[in-house]
PDB file of N, CA and C in Angstrom:
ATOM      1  N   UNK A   1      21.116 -16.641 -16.574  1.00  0.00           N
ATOM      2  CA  UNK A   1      19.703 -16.863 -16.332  1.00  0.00           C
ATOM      3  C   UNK A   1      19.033 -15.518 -16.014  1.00  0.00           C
ATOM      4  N   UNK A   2      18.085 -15.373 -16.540  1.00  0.00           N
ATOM      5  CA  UNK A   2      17.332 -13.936 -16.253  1.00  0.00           C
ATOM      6  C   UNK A   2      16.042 -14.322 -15.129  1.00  0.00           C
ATOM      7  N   UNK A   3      16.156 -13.497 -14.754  1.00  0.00           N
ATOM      8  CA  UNK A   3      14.839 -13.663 -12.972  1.00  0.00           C
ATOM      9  C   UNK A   3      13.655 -12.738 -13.841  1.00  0.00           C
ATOM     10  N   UNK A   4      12.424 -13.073 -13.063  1.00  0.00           N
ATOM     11  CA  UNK A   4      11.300 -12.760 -13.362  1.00  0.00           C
ATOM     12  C   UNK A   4      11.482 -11.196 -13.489  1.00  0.00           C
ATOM     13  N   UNK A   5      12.425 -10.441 -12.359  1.00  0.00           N
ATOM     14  CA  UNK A   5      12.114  -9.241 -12.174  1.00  0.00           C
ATOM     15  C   UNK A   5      12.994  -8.566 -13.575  1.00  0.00           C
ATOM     16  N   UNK A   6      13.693  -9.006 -14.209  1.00  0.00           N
ATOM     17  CA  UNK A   6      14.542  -8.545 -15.651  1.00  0.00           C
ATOM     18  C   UNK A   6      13.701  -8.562 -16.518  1.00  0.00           C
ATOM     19  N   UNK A   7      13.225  -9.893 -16.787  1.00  0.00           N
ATOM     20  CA  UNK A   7      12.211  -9.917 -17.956  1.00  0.00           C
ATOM     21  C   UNK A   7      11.114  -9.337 -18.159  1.00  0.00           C
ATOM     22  N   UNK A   8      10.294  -8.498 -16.893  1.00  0.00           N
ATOM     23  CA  UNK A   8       9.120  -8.046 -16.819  1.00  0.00           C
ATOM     24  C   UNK A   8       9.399  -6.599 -16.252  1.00  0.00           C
ATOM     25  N   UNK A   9      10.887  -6.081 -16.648  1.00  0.00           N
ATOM     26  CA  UNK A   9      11.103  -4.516 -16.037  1.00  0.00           C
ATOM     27  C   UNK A   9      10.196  -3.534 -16.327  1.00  0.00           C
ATOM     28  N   UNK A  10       9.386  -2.796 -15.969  1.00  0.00           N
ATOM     29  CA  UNK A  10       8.943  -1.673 -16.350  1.00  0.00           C
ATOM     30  C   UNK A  10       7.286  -1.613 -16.757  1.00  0.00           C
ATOM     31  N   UNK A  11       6.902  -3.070 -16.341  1.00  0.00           N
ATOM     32  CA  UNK A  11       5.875  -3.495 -17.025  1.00  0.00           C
ATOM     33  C   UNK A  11       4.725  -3.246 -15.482  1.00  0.00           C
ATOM     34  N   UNK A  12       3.654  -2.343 -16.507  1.00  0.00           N
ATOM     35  CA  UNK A  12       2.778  -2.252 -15.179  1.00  0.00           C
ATOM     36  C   UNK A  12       2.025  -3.427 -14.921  1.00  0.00           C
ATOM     37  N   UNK A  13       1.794  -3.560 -13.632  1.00  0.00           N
ATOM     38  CA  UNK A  13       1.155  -4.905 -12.835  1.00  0.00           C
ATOM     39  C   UNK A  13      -0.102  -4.174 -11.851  1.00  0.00           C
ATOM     40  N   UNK A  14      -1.393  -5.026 -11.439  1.00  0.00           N
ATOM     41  CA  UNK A  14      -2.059  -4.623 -10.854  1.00  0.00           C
ATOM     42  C   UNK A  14      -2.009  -5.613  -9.908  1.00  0.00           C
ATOM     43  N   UNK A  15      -2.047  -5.198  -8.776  1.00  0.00           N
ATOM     44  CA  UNK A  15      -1.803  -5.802  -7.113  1.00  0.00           C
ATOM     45  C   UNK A  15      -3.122  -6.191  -6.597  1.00  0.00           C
ATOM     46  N   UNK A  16      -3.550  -7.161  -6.224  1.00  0.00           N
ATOM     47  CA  UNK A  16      -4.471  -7.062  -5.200  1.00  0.00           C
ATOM     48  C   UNK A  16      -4.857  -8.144  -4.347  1.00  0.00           C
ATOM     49  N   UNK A  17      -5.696  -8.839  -3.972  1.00  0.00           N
ATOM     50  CA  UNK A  17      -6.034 -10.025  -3.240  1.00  0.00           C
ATOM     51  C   UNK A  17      -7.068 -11.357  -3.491  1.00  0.00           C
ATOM     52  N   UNK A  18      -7.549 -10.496  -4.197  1.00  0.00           N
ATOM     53  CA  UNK A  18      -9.011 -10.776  -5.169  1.00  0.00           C
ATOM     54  C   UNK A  18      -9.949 -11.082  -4.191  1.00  0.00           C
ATOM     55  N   UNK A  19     -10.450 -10.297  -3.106  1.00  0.00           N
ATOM     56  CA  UNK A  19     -11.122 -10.092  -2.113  1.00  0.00           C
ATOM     57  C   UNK A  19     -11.885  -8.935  -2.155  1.00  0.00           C
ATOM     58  N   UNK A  20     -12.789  -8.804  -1.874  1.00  0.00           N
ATOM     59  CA  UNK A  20     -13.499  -7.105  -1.818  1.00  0.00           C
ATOM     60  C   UNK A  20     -13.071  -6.876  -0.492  1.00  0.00           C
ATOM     61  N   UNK A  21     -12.140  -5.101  -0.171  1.00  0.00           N
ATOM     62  CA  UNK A  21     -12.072  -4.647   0.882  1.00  0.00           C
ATOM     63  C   UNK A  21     -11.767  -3.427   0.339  1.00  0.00           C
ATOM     64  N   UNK A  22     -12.962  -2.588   1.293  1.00  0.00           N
ATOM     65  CA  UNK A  22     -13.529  -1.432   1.075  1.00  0.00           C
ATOM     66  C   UNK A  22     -12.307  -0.658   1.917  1.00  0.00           C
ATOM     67  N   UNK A  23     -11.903   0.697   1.326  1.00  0.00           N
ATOM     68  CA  UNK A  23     -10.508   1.293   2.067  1.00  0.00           C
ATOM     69  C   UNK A  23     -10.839   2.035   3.382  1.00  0.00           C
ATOM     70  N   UNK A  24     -12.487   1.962   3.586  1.00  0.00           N
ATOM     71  CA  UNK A  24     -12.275   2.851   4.775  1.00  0.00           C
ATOM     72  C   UNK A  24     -12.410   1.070   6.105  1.00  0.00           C
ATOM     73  N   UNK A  25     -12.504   0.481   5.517  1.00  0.00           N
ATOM     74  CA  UNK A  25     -12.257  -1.051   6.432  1.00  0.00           C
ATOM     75  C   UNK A  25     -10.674  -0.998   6.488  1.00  0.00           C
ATOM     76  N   UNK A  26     -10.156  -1.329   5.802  1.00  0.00           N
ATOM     77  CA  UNK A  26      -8.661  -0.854   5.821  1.00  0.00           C
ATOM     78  C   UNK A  26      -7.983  -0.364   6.523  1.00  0.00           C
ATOM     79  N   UNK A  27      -8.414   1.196   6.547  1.00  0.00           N
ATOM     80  CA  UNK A  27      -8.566   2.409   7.489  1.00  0.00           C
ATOM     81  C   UNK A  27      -8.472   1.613   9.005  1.00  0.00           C
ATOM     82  N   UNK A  28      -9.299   1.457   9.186  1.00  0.00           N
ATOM     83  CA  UNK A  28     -10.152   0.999  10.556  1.00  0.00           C
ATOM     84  C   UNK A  28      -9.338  -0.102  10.875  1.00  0.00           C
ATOM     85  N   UNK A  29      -8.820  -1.229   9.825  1.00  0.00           N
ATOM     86  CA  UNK A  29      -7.957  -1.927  10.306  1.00  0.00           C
ATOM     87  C   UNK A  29      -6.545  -1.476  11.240  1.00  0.00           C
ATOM     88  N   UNK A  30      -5.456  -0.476  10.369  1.00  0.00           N
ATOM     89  CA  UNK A  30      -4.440  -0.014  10.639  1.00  0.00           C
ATOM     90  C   UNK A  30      -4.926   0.943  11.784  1.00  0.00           C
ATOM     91  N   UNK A  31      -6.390   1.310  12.107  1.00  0.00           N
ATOM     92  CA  UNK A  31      -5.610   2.206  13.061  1.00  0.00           C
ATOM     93  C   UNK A  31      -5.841   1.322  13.967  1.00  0.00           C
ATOM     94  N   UNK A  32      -6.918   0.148  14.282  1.00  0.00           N
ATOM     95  CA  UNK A  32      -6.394  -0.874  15.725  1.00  0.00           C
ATOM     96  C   UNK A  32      -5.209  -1.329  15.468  1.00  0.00           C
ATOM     97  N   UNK A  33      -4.124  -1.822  14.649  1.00  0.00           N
ATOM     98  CA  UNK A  33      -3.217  -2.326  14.811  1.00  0.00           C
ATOM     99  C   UNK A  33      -2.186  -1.502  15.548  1.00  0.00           C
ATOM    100  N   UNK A  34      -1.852  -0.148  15.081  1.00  0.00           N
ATOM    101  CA  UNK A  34      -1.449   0.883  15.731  1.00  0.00           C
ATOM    102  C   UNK A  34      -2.477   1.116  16.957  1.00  0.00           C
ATOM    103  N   UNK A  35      -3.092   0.821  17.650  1.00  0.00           N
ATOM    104  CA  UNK A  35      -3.637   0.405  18.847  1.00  0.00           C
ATOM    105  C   UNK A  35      -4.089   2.095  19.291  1.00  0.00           C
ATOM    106  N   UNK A  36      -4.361   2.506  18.083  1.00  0.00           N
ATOM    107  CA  UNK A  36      -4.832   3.987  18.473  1.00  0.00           C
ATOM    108  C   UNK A  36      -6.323   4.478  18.298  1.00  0.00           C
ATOM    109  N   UNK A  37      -7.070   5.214  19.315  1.00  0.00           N
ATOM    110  CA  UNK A  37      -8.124   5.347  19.467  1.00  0.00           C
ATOM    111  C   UNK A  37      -8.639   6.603  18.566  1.00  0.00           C
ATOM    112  N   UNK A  38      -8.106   6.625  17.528  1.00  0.00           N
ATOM    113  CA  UNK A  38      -8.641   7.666  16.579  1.00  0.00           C
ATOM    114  C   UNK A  38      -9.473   7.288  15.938  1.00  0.00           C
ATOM    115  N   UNK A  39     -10.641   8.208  15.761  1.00  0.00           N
ATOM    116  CA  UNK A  39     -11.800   8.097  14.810  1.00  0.00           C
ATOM    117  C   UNK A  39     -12.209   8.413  13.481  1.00  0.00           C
ATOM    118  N   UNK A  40     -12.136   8.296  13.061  1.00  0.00           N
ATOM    119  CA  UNK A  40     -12.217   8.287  11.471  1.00  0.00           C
ATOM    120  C   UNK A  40     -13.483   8.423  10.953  1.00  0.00           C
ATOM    121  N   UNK A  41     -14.551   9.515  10.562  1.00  0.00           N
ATOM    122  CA  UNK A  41     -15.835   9.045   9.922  1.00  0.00           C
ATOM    123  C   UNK A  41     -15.837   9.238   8.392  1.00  0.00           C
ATOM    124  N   UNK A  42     -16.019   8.435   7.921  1.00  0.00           N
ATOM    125  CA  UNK A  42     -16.264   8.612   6.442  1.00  0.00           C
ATOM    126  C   UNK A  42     -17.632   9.204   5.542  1.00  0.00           C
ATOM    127  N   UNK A  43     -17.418  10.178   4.956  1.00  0.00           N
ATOM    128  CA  UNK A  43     -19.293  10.538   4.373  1.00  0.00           C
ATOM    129  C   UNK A  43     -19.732   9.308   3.645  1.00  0.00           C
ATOM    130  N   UNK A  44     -21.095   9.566   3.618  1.00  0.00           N
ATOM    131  CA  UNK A  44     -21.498   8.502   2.818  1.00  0.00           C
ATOM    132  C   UNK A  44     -22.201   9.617   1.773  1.00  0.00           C
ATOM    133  N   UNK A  45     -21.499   9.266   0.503  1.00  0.00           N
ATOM    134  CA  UNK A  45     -21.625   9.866  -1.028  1.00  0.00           C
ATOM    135  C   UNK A  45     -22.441   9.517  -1.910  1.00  0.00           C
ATOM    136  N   UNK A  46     -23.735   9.927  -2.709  1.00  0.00           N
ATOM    137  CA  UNK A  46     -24.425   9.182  -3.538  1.00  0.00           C
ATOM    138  C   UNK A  46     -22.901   8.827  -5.077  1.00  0.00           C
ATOM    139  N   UNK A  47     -23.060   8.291  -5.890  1.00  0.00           N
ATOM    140  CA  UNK A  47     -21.763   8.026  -6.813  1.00  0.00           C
ATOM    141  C   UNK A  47     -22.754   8.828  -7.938  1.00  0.00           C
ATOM    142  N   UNK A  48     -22.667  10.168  -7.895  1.00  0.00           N
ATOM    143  CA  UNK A  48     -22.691  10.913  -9.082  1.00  0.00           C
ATOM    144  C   UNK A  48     -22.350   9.921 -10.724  1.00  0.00           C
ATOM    145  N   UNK A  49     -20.962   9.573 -10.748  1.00  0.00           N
ATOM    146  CA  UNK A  49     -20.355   8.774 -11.522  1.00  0.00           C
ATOM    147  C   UNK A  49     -20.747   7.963 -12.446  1.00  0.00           C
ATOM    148  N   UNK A  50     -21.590   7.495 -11.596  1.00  0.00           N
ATOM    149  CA  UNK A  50     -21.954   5.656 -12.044  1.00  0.00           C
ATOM    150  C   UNK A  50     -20.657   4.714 -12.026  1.00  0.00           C
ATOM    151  N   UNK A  51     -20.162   4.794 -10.661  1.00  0.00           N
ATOM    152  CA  UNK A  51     -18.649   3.847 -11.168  1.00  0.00           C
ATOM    153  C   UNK A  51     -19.053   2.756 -10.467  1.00  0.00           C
ATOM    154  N   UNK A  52     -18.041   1.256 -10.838  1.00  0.00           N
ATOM    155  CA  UNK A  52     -18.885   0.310 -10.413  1.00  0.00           C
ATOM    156  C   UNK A  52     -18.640   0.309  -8.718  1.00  0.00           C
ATOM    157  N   UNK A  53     -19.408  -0.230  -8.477  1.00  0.00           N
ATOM    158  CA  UNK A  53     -20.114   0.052  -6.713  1.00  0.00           C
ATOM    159  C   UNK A  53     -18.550  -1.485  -6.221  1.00  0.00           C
ATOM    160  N   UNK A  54     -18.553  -2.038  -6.927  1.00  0.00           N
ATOM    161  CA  UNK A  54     -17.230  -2.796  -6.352  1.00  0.00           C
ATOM    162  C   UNK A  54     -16.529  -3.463  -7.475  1.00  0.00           C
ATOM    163  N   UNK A  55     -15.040  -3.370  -7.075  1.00  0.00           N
ATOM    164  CA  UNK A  55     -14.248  -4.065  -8.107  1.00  0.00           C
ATOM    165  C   UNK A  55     -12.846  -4.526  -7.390  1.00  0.00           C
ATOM    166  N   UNK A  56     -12.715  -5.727  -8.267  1.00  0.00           N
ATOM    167  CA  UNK A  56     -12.057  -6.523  -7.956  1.00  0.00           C
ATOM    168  C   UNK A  56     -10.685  -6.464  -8.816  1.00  0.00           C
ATOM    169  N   UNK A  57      -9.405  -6.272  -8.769  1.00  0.00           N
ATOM    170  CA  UNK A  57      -7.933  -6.563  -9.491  1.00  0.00           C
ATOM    171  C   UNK A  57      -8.084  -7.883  -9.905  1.00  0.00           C
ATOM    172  N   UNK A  58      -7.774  -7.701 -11.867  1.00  0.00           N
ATOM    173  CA  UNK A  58      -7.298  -9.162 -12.511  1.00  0.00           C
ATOM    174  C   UNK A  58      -5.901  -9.280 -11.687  1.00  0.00           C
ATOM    175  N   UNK A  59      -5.946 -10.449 -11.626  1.00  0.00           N
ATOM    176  CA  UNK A  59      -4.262 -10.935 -11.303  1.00  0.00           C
ATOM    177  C   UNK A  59      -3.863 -12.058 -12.806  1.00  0.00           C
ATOM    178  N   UNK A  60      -4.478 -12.035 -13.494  1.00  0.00           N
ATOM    179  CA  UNK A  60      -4.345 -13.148 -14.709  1.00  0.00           C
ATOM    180  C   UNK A  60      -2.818 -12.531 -15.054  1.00  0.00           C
ATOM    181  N   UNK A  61      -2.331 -11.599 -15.146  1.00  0.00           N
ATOM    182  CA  UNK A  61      -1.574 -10.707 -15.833  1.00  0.00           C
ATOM    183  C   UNK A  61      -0.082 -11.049 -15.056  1.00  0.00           C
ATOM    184  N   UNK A  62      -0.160 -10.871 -13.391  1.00  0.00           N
ATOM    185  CA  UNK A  62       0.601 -11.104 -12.558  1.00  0.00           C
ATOM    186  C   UNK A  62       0.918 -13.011 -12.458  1.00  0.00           C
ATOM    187  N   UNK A  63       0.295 -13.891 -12.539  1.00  0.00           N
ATOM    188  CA  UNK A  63      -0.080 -15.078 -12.755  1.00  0.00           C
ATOM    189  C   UNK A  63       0.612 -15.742 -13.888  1.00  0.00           C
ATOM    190  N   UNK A  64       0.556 -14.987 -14.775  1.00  0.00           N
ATOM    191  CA  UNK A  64       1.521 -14.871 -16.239  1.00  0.00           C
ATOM    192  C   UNK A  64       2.771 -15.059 -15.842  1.00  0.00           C
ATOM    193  N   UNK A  65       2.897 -13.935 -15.250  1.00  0.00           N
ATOM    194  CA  UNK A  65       4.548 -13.901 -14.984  1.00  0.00           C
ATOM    195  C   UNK A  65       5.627 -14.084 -13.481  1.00  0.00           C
ATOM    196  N   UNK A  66       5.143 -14.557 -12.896  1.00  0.00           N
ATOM    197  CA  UNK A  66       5.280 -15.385 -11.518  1.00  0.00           C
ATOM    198  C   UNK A  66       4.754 -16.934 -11.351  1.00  0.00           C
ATOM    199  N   UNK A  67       3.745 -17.059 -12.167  1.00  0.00           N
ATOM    200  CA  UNK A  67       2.980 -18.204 -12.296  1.00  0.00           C
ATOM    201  C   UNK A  67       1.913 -17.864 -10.525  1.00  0.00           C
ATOM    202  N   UNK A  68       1.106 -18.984 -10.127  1.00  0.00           N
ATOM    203  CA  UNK A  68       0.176 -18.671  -9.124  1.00  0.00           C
ATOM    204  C   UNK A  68       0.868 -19.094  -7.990  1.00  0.00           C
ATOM    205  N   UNK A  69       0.973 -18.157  -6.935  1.00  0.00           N
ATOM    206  CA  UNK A  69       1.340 -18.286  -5.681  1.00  0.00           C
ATOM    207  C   UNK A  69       0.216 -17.968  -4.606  1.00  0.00           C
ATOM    208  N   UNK A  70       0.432 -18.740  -3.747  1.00  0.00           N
ATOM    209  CA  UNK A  70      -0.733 -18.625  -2.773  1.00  0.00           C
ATOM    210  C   UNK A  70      -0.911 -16.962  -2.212  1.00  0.00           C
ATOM    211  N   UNK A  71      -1.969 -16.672  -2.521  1.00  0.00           N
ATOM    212  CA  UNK A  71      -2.634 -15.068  -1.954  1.00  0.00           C
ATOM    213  C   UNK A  71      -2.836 -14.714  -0.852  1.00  0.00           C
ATOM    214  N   UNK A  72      -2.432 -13.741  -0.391  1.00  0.00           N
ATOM    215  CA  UNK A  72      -2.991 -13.178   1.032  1.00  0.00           C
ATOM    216  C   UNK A  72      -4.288 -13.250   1.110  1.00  0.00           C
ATOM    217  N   UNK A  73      -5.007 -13.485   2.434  1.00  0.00           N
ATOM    218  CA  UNK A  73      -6.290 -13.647   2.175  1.00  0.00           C
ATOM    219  C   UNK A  73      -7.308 -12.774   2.930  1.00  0.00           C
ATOM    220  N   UNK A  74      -8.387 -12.536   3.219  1.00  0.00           N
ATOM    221  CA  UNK A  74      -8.973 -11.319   4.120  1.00  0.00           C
ATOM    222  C   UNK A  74      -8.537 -12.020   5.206  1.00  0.00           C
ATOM    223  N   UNK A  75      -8.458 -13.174   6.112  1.00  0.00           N
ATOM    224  CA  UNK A  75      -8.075 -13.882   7.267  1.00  0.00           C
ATOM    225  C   UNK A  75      -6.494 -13.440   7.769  1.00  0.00           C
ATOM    226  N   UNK A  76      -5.634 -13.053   6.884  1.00  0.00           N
ATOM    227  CA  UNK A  76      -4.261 -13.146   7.240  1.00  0.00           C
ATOM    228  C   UNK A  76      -3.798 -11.800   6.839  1.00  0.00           C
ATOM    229  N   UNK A  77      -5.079 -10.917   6.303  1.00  0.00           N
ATOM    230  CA  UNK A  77      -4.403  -9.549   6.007  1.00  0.00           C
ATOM    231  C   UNK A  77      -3.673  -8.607   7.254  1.00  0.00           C
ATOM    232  N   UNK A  78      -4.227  -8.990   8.626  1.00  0.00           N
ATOM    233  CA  UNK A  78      -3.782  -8.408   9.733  1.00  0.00           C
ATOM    234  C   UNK A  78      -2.054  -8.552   9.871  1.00  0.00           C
ATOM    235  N   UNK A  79      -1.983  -9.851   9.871  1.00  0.00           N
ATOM    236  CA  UNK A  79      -0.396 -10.251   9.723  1.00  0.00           C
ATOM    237  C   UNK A  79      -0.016  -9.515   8.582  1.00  0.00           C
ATOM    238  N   UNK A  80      -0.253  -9.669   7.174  1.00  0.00           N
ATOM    239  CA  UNK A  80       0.379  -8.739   6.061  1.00  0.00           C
ATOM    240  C   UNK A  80       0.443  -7.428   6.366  1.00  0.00           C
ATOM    241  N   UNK A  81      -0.189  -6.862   7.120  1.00  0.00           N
ATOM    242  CA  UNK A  81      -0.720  -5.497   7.556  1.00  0.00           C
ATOM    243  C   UNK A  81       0.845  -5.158   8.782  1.00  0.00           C
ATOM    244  N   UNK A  82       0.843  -5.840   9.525  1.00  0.00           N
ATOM    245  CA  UNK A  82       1.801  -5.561  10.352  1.00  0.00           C
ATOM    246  C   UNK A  82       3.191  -6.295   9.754  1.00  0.00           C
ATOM    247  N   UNK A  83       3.516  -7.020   8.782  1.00  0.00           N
ATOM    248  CA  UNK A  83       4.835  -7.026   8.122  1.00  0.00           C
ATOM    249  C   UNK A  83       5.011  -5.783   7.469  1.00  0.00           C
ATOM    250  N   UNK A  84       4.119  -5.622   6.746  1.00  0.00           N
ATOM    251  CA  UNK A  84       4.100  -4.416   5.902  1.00  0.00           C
ATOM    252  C   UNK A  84       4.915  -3.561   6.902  1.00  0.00           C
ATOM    253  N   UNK A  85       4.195  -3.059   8.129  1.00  0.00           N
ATOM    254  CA  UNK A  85       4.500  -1.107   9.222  1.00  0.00           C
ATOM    255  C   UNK A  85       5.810  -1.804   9.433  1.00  0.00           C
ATOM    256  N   UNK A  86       6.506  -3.218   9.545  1.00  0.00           N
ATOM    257  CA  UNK A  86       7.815  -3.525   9.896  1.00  0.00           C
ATOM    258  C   UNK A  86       8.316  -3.058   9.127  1.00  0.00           C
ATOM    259  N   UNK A  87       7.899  -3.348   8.093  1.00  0.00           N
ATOM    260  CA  UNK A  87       9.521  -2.975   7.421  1.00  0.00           C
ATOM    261  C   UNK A  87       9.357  -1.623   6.463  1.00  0.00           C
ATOM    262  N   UNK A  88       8.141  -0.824   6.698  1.00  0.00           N
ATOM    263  CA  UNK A  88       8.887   0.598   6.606  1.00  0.00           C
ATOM    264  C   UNK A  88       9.141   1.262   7.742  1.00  0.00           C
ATOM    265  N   UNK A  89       8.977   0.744   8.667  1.00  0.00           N
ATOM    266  CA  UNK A  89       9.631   1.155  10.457  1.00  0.00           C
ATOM    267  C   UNK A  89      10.928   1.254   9.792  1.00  0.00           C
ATOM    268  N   UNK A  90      11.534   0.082   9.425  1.00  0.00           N
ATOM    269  CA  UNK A  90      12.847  -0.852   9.489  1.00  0.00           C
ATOM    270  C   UNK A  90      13.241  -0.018   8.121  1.00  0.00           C
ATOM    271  N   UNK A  91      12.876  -0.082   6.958  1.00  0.00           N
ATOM    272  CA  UNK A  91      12.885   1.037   5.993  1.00  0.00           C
ATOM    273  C   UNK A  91      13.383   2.544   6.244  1.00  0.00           C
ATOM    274  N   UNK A  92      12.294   3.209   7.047  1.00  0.00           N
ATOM    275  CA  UNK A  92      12.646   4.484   7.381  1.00  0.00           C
ATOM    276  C   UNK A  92      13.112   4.849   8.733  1.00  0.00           C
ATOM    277  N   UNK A  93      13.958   3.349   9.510  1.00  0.00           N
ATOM    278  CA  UNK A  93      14.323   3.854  10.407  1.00  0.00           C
ATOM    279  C   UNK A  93      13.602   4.237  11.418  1.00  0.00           C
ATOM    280  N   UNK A  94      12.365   4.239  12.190  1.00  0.00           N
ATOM    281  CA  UNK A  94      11.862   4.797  12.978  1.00  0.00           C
ATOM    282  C   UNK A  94      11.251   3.779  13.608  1.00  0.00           C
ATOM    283  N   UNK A  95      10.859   4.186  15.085  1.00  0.00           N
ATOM    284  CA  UNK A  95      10.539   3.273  16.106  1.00  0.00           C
ATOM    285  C   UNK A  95       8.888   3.214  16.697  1.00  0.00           C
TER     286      UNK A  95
END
């Protein structure tokens, strides 16, 4: 029997939540979780660019090949947020 992860080796996938969250929210998340009083200011940039002002990850692609599993959601990202620092604590060993 071949597992999802054989049949789809090498194949790029795009990750996400299908939530808008802006990375300097993010930011701001991890550093209360790490319960540290560092400040962080971010500039605010006109977008020279024209890139789009927000975007969202297809998961149609990922969905394909896992089929649909329930998503992390902006409500429970705190918990995903602190499994995550576990286990590269637990990963890289450090306390």
């Amino acid at each position: 029997m071949i597992n999802v992860a054989d049949r789809h080796r090498g194949e790029a996938v795009n990750l996400g939540s299908g939530f808008y969250l802006q990375i300097k929210h993010l930011v701001y998340r991890l550093i209360k979780l790490f319960s540290s009083d560092l400040e962080i200011k971010f500039p605010v940039k006109e977008n020279p660019f024209f890139e789009i002002d927000k975007q969202y990850l297809d998961l149609t692609k990922l969905h394909s090949m896992i089929g649909k599993q329930k998503l992390k959601t902006n409500e429970n990202l705190n918990q995903c947020l602190l499994e995550t620092i576990g286990w590269y604590k637990k990963y890289l060993n450090i306390d």
